[in-house]
Protein backbone atom coordinates (compact mmCIF):
# COMPACT_ATOMS: atom_id res chain seq x y z
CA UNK A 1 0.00 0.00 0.00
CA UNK A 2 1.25 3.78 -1.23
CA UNK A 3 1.18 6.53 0.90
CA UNK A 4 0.15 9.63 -1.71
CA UNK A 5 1.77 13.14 -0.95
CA UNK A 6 1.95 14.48 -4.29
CA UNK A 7 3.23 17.54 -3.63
CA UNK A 8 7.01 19.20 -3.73
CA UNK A 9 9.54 17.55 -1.62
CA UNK A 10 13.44 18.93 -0.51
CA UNK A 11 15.87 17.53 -2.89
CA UNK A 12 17.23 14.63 -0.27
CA UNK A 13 13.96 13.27 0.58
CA UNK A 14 14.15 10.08 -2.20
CA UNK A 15 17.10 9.38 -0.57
CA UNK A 16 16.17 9.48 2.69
CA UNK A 17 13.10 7.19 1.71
CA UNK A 18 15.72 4.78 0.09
CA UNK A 19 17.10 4.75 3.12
CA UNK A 20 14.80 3.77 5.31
CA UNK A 21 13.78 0.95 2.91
CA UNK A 22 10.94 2.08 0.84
CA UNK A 23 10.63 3.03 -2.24
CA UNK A 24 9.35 6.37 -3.34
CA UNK A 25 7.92 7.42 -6.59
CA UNK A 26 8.42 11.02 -7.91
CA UNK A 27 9.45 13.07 -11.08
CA UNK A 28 11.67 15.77 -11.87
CA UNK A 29 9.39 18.54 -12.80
CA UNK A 30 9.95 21.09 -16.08
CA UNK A 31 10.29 24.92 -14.99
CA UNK A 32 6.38 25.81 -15.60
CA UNK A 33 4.97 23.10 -13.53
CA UNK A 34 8.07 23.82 -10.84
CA UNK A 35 7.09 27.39 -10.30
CA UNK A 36 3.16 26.01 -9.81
CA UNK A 37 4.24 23.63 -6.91
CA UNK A 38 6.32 26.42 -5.58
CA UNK A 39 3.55 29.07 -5.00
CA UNK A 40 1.81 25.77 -3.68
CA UNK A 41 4.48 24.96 -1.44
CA UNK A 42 4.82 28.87 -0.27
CA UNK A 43 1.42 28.96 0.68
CA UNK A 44 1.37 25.85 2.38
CA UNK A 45 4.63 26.57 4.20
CA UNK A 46 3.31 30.05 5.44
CA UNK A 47 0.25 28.13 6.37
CA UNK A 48 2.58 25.78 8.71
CA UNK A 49 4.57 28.93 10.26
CA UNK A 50 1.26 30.83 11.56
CA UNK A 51 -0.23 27.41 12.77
CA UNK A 52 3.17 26.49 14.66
CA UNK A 53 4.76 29.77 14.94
CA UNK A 54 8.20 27.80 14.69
CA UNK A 55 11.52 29.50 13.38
CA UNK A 56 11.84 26.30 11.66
CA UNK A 57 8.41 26.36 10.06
CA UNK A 58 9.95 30.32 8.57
CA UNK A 59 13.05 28.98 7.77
CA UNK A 60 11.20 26.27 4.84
CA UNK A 61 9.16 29.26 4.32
CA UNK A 62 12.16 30.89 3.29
CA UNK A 63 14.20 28.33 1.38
CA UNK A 64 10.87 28.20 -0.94
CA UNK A 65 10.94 31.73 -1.70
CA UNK A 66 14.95 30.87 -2.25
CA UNK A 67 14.11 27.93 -4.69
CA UNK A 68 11.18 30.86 -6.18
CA UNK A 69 14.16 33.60 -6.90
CA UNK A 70 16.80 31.58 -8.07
CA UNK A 71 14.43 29.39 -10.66
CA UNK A 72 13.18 33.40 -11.94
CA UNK A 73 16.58 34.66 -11.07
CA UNK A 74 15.91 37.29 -9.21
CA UNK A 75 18.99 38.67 -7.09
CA UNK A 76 17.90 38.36 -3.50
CA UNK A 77 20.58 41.20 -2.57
CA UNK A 78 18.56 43.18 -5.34
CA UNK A 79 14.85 42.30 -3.55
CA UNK A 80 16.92 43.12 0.01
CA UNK A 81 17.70 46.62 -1.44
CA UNK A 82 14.17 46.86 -2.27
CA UNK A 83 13.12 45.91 1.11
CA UNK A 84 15.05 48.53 2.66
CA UNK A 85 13.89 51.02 0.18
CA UNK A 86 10.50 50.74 0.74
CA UNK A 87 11.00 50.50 4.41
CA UNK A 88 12.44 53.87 4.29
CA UNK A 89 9.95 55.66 1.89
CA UNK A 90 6.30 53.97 3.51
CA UNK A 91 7.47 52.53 6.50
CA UNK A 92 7.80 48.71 7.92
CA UNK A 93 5.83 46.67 10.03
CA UNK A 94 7.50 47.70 13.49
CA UNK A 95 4.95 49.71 14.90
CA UNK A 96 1.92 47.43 14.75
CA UNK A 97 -0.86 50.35 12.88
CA UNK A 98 -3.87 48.47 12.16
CA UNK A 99 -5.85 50.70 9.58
CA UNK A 100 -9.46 50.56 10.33
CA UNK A 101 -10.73 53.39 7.92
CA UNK A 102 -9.69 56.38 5.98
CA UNK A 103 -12.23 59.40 6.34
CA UNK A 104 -12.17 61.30 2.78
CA UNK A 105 -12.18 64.82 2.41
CA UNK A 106 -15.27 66.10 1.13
CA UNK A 107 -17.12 63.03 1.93
């Protein structure tokens, strides 16, 4: 009897399975279909981090959007400069503002 995952795995789990004595089944996915199991995995990942609220659960969080950059090659250092760009101009996240409405003028 097969356990079914279907779903993106880290590179060393076949092995691992090997090791262990079963025998796993997978494929090496084309770029298109990669990138789809990616935004899967990122969403699942985040999912994992808010329900455990584990560094480790962000860390595979981040190693996805890792795998995401590098298979679009985007230059993390170049996203990082972004970061800190928009930090500066609109703020970050540091001091906790929850919006709850905007009042227009003339309205």
């Amino acid at each position: 009897m097969a356990d079914v995952y279907n779903k993106l795995v880290r590179d060393k789990i076949p092995e691992i399975i090997e090791a262990s004595g079963d025998k796993p089944n997978y494929e090496t996915l084309k770029d298109d279909r990669y990138l789809s199991e990616l935004n899967k995995k990122l969403l699942e990942e985040a999912n994992e981090f808010i329900e455990a609220n584990d560094p480790e659960e962000l860390a595979d969080l981040m190693e996805v959007v890792y795998a995401i950059a590098n298979l679009k090659n985007i230059d993390l250092n170049e996203v990082e400069n972004i970061r800190k760009q928009k930090a500066q101009k609109r703020g970050a996240f540091d001091k906790k503002i929850y919006l709850k409405s905007v009042e227009r003028k003339g309205e």
